[in-house]
N, C-alpha and C. Protein backbone atom coordinates (compact mmCIF):
# COMPACT_ATOMS: atom_id res chain seq x y z
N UNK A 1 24.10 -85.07 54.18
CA UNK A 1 22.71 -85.05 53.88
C UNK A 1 22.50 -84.19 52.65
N UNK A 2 21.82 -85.03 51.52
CA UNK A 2 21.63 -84.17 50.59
C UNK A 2 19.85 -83.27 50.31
N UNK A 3 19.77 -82.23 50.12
CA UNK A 3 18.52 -81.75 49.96
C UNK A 3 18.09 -81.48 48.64
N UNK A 4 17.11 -81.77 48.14
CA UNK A 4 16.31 -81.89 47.23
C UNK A 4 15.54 -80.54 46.77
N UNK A 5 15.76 -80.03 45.89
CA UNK A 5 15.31 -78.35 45.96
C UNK A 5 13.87 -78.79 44.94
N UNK A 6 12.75 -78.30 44.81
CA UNK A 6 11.30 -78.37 44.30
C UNK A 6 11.26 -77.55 43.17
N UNK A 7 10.95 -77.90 42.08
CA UNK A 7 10.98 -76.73 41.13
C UNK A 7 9.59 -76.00 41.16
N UNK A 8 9.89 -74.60 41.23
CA UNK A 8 8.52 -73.79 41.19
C UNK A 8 7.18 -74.71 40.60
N UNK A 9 7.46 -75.30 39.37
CA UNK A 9 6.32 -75.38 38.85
C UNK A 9 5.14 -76.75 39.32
N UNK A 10 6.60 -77.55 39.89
CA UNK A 10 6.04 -78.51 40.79
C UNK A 10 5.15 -77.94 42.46
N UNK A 11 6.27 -77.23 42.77
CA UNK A 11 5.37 -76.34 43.85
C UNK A 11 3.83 -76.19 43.64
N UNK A 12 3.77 -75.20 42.52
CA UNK A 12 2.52 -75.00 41.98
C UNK A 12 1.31 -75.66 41.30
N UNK A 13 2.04 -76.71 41.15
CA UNK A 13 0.93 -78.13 41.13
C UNK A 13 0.72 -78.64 42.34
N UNK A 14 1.54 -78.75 43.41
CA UNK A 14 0.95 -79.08 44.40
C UNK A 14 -0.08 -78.43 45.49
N UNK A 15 0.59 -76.91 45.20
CA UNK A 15 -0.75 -75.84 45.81
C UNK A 15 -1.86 -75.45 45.29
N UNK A 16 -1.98 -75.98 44.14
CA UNK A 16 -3.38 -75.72 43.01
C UNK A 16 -4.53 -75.89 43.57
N UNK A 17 -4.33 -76.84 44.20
CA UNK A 17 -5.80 -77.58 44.47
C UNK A 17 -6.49 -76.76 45.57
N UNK A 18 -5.46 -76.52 46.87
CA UNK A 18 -5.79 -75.79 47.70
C UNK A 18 -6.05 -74.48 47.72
N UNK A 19 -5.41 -73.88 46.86
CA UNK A 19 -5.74 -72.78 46.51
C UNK A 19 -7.25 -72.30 45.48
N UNK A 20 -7.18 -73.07 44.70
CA UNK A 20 -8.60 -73.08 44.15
C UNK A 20 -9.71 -73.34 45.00
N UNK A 21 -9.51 -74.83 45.87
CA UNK A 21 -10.79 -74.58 46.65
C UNK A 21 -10.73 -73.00 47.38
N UNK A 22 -10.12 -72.38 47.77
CA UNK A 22 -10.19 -71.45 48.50
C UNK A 22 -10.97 -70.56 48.24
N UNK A 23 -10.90 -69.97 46.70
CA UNK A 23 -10.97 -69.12 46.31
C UNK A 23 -11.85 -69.49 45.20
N UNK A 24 -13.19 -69.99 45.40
CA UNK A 24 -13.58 -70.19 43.78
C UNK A 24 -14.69 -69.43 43.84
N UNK A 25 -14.81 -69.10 42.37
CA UNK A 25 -15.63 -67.88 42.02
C UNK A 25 -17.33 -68.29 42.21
N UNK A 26 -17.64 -67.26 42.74
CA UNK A 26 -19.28 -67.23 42.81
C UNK A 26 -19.90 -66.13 42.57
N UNK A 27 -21.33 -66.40 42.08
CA UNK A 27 -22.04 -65.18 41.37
C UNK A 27 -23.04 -64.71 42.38
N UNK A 28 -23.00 -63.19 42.35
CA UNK A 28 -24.41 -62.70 43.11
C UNK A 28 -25.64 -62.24 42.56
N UNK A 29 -26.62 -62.14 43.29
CA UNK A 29 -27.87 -62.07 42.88
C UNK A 29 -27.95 -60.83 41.42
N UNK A 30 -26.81 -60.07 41.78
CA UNK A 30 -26.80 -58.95 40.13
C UNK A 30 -26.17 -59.70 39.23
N UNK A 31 -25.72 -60.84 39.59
CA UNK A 31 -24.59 -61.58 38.08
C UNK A 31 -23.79 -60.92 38.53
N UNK A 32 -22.96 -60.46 39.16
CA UNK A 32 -21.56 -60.22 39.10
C UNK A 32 -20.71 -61.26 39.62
N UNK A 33 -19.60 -61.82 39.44
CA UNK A 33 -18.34 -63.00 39.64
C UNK A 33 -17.91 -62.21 40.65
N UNK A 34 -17.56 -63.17 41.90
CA UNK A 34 -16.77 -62.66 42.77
C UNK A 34 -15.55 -63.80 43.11
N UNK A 35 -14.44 -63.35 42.67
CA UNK A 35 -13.47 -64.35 42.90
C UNK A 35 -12.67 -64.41 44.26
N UNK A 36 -13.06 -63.48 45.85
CA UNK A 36 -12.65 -63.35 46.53
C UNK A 36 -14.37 -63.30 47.70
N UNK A 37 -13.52 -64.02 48.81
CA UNK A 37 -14.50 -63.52 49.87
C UNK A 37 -15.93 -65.21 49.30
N UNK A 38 -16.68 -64.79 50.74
CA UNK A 38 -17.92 -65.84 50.29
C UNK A 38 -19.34 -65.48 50.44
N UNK A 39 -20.03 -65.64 49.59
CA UNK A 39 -21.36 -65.21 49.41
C UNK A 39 -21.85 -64.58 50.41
N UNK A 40 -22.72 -63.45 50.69
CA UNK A 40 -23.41 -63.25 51.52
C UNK A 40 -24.74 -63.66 51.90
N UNK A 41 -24.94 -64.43 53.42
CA UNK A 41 -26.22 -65.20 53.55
C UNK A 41 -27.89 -64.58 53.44
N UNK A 42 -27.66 -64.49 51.82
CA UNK A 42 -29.26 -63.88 51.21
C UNK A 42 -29.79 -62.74 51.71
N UNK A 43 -28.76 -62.04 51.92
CA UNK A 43 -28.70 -59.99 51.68
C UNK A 43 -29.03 -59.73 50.23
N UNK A 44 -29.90 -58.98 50.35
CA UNK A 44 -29.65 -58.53 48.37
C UNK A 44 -28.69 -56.73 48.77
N UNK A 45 -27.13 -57.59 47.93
CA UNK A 45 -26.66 -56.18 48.38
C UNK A 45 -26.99 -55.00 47.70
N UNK A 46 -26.56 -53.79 48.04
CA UNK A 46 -27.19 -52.15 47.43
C UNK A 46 -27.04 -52.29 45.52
N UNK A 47 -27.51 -52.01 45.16
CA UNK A 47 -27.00 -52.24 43.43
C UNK A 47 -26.47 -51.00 43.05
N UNK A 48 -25.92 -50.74 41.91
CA UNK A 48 -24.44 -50.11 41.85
C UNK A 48 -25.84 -48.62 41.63
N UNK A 49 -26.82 -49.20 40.66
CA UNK A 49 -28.12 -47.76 40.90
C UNK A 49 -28.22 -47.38 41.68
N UNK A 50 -28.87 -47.94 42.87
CA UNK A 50 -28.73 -47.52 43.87
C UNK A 50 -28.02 -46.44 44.72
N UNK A 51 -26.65 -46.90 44.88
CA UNK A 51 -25.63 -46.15 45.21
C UNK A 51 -25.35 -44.73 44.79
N UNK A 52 -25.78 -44.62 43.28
CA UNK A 52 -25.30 -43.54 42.38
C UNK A 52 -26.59 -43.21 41.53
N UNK A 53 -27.95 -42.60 42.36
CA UNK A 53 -29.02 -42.27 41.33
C UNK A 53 -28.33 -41.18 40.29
N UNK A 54 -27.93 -40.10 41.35
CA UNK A 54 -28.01 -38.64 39.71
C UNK A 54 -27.15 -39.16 39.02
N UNK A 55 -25.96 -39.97 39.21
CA UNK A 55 -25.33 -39.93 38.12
C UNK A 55 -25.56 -41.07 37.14
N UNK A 56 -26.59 -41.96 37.57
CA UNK A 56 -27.23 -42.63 36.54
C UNK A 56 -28.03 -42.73 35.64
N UNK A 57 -29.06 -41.08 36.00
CA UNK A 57 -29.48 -40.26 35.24
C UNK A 57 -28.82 -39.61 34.49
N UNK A 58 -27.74 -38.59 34.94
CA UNK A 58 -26.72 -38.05 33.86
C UNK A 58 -26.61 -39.05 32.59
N UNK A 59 -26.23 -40.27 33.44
CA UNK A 59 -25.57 -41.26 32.04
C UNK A 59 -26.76 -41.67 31.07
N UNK A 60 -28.07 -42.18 31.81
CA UNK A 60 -29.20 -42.01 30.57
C UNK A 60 -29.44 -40.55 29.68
N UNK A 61 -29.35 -39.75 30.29
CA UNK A 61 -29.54 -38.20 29.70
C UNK A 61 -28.72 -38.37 28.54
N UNK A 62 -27.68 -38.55 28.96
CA UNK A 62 -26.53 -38.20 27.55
C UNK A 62 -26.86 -39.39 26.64
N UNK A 63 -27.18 -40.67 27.26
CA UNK A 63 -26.92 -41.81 26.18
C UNK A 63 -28.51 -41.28 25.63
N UNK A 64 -29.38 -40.75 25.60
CA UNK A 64 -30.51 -40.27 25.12
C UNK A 64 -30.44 -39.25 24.12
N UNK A 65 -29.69 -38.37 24.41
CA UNK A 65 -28.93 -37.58 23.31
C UNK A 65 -28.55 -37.83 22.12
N UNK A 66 -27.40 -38.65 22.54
CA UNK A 66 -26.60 -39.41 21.95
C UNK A 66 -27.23 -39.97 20.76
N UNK A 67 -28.52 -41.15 21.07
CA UNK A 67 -29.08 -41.54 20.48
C UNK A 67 -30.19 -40.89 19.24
N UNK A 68 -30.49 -39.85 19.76
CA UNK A 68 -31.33 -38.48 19.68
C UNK A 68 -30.90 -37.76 18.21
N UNK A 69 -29.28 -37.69 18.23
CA UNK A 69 -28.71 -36.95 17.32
C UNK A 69 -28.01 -37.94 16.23
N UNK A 70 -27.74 -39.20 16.57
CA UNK A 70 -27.90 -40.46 15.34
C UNK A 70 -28.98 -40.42 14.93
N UNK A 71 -30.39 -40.58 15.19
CA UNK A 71 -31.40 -40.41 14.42
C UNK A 71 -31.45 -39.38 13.49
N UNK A 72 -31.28 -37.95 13.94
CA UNK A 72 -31.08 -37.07 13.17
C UNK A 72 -30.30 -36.78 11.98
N UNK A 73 -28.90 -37.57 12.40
CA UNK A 73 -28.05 -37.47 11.32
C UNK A 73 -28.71 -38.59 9.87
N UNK A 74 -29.60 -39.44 10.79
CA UNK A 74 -29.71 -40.25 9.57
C UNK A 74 -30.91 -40.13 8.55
N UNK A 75 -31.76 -38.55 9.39
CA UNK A 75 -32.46 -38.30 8.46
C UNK A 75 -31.92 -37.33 7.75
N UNK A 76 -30.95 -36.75 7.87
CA UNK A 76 -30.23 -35.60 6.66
C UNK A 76 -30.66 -35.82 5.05
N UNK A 77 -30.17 -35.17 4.39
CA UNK A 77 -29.93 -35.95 3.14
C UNK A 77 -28.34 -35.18 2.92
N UNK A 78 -28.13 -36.39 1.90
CA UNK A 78 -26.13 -36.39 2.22
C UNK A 78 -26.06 -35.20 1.16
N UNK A 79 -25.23 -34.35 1.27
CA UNK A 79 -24.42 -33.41 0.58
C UNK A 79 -24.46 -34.08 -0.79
N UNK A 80 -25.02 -32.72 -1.79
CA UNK A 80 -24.66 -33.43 -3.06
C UNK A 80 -23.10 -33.37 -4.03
N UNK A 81 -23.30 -34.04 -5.04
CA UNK A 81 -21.87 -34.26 -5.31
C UNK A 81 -21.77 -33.92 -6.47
N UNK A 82 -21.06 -32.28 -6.48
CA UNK A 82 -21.47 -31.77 -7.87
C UNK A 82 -19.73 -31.58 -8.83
N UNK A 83 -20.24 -31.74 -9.77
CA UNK A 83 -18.68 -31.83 -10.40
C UNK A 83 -19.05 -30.72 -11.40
N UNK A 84 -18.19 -29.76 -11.84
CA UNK A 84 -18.68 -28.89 -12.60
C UNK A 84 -17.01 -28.83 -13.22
N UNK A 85 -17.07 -29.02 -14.95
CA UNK A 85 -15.97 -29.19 -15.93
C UNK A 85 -15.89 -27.54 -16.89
N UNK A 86 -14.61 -26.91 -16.40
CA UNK A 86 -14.64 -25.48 -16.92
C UNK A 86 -13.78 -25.23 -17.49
N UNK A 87 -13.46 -23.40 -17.65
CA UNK A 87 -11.99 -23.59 -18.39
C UNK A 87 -12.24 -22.01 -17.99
N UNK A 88 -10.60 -21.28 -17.55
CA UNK A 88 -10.47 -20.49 -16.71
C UNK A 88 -10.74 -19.33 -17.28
N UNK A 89 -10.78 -19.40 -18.87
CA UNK A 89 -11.23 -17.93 -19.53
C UNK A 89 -12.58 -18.05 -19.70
N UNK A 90 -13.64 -19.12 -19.02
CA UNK A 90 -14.93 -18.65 -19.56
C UNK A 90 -16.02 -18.02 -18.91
N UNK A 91 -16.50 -16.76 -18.90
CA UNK A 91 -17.21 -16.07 -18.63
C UNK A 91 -18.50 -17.07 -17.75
N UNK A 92 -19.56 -17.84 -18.32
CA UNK A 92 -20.11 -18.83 -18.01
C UNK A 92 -19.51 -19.43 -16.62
N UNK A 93 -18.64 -20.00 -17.20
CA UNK A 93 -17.91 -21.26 -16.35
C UNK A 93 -17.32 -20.32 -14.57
N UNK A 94 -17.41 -18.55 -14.91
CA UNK A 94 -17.18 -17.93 -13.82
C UNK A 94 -18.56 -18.19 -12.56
N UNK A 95 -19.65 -17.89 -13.95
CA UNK A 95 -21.01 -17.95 -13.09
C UNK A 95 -21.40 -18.94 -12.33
N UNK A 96 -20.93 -19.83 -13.21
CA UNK A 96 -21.31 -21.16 -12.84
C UNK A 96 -20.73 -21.61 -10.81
N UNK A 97 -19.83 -21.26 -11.39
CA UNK A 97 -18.61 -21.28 -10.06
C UNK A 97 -19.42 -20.50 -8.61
N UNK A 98 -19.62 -19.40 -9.52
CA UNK A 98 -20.19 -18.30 -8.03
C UNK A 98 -21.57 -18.94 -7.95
N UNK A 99 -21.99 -19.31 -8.26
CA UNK A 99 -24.19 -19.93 -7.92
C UNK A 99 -23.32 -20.83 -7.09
N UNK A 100 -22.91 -21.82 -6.81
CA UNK A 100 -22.01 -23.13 -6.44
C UNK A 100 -22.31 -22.50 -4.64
N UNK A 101 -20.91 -21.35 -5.00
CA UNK A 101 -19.99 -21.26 -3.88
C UNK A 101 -21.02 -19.86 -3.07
N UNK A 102 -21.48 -19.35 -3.50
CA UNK A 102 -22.39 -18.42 -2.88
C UNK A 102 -23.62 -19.06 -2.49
N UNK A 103 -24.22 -20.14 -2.72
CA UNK A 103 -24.75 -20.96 -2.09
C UNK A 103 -24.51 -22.40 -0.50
N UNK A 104 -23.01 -21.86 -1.05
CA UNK A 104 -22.40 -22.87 -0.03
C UNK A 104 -21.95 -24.50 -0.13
N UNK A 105 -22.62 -24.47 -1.80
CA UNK A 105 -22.67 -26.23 -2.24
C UNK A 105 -21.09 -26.23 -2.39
N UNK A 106 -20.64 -27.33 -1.77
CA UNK A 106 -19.33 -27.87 -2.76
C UNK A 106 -19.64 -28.81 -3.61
N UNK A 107 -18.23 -28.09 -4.47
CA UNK A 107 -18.02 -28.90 -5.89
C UNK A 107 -16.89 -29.29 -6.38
N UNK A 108 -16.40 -30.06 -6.76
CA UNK A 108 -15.01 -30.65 -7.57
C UNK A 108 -15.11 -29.96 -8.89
N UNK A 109 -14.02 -29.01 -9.29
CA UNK A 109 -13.72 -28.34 -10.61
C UNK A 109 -12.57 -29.04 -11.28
N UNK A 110 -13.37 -28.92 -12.41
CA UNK A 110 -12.41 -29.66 -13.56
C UNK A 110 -11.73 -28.88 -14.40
N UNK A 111 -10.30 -28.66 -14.72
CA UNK A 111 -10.56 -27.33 -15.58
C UNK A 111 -10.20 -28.66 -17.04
N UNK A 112 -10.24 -28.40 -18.00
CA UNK A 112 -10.52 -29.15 -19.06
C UNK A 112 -9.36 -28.94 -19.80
N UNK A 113 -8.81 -27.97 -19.98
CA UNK A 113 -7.30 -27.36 -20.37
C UNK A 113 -6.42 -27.64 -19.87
N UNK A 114 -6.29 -27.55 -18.71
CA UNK A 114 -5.22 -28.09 -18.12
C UNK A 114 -4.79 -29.12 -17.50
N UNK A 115 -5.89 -29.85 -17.32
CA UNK A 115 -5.83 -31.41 -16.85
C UNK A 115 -6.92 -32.02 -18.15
N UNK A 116 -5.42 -32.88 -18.90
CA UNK A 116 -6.30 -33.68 -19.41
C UNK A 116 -6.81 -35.13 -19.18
N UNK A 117 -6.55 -35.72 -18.32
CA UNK A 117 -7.45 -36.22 -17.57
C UNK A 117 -8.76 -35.77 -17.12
N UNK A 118 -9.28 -34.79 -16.62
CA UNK A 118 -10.46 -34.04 -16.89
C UNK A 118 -11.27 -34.02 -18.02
N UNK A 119 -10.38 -33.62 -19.15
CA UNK A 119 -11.02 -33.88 -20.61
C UNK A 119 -11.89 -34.53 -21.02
N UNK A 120 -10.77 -35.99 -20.37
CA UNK A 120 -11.56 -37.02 -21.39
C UNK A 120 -12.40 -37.63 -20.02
N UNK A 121 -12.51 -37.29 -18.73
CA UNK A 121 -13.92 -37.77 -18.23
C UNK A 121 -14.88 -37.07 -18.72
N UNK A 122 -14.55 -35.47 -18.72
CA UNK A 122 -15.59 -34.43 -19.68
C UNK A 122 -16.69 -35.38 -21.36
N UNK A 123 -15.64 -35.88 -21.69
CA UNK A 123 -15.62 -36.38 -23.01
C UNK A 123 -16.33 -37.63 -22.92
N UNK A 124 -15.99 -38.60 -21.88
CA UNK A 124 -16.77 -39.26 -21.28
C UNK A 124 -18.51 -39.50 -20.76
N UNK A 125 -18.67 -38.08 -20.13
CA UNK A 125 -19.79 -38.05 -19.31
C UNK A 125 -20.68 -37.15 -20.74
N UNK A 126 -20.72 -36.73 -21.38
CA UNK A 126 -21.03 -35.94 -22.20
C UNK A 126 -20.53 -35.72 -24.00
N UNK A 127 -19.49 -36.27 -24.08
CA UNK A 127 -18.91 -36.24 -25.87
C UNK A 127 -18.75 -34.76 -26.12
N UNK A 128 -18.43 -33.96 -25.65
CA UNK A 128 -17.90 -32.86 -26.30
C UNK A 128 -17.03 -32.05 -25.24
N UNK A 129 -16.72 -30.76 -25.99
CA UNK A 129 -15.68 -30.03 -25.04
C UNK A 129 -16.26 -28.60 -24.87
N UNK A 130 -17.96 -28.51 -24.60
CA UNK A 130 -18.38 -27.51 -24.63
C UNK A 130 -18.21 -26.98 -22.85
N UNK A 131 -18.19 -26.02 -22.11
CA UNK A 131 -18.39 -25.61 -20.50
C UNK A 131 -18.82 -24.46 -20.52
N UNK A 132 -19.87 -24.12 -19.69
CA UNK A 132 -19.55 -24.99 -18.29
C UNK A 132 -20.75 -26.56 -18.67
N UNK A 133 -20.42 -27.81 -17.43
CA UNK A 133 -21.19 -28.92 -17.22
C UNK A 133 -20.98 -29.45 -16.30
N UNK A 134 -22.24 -29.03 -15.99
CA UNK A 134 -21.98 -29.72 -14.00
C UNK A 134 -22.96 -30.80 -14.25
N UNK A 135 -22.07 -31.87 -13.30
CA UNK A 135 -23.06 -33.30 -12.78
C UNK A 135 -23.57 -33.09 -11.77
N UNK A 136 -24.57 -33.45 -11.72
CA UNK A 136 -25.14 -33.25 -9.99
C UNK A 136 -26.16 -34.73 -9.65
N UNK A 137 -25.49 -35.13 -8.39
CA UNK A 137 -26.00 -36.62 -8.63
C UNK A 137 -26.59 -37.32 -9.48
N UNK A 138 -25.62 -37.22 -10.56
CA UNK A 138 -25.68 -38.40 -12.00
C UNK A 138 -26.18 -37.33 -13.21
N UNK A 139 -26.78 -36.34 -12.97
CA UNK A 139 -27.13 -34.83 -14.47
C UNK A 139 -26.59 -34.73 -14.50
N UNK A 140 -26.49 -34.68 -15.82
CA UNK A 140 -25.57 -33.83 -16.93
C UNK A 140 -26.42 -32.55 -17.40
N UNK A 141 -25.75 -31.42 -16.92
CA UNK A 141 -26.09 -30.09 -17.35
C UNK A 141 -25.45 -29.65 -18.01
N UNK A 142 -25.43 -29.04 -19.24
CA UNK A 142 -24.84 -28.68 -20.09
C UNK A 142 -25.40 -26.60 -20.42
N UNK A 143 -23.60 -26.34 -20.22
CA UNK A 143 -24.23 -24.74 -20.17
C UNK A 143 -24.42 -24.28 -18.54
N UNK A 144 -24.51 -22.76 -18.31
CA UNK A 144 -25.02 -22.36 -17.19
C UNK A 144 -26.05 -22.04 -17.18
N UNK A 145 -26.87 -23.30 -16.38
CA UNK A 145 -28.23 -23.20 -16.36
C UNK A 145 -29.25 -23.27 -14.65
N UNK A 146 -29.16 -22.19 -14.08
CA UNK A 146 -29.33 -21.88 -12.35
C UNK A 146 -30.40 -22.67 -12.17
N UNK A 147 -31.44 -22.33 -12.94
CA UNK A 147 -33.04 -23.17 -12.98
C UNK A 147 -32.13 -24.87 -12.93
N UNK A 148 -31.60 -25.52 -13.96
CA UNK A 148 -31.52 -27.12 -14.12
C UNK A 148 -30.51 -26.89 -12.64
N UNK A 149 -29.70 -25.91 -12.66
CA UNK A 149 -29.04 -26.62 -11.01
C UNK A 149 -29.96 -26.73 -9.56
N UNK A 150 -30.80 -25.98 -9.55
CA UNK A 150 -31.71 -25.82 -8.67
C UNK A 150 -32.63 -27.20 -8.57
N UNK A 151 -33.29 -27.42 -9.68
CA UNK A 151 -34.28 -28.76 -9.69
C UNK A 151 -32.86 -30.22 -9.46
N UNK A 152 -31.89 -30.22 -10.14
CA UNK A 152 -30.95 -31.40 -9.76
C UNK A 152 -30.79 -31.13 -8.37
N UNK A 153 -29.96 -30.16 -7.22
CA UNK A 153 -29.79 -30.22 -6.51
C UNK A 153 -31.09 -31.08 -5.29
N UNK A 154 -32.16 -30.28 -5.74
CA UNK A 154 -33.51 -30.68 -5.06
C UNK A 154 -34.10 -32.24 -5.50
N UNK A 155 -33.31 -32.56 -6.50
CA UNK A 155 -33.70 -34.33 -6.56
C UNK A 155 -33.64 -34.62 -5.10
N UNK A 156 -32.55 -35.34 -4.35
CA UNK A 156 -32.22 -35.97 -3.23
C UNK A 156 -32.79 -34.99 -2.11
């Protein structure tokens, strides 16, 4: 007698059917899919709120926050972006430096001497090789001038 062995996958075509009816998915009154078990006869079950008030408050609290402090950030105004082109022996170009940094603004320093690449954006934004000259969102200041950094900074 010879026996005939089933290959898995045939197996599994033949139990498909039965198995699906078994088990087919149904939704409850919250929308949730339940792929096990069968409906309950028109209970409205506990809702997951329900179950868990404070900590569904916690979770609005924070997502309120949350939301609270994106608004805020988006009324800031962004850090300005000051570039100031110097050169390490100049008296000026010292001052210039300390109003900056004793205020707390950052700035990108150029020294003009030693990067010439610097130079020629210097040369660029302005045509000469005079410092100090700070940009401050898009000014060109020429010289150390506290008053013109004050009114540029206060544009934005």
């Amino acid at each position: 007698m010879k026996m005939r062995v089933l290959s898995p996958v045939l197996v599994g075509l033949m139990l498909a059917p039965a198995v699906a009816s078994a088990s087919e998915p149904w939704v409850d009154e919250e929308g949730f899919v339940h792929y096990e078990g069968k409906p309950a006869a028109r209970q409205k079950p506990k809702s997951r709120r329900e179950a868990t008030p404070a900590k569904a408050n916690v979770t609005a609290e924070k997502a309120q926050s949350a939301v609270s402090s994106v608004v805020d950030l988006t009324q800031r105004k962004p850090a300005p972006l000051v570039e100031l082109y110097t050169t390490s022996w100049c008296p000026w170009c010292k001052k210039a430096r300390a109003f900056f940094s004793e205020r707390g603004i950052k700035f990108v320093e150029f020294d003009i001497e030693r990067d010439p690449a610097a130079l020629q954006r210097k040369m660029d934004v302005d045509g000469d090789t005079n410092v100090p000259t700070a940009v401050i969102h898009r000014r060109v200041i020429k010289g150390y001038a506290p008053e013109a950094y004050r009114a540029a900074l206060a544009e934005r």
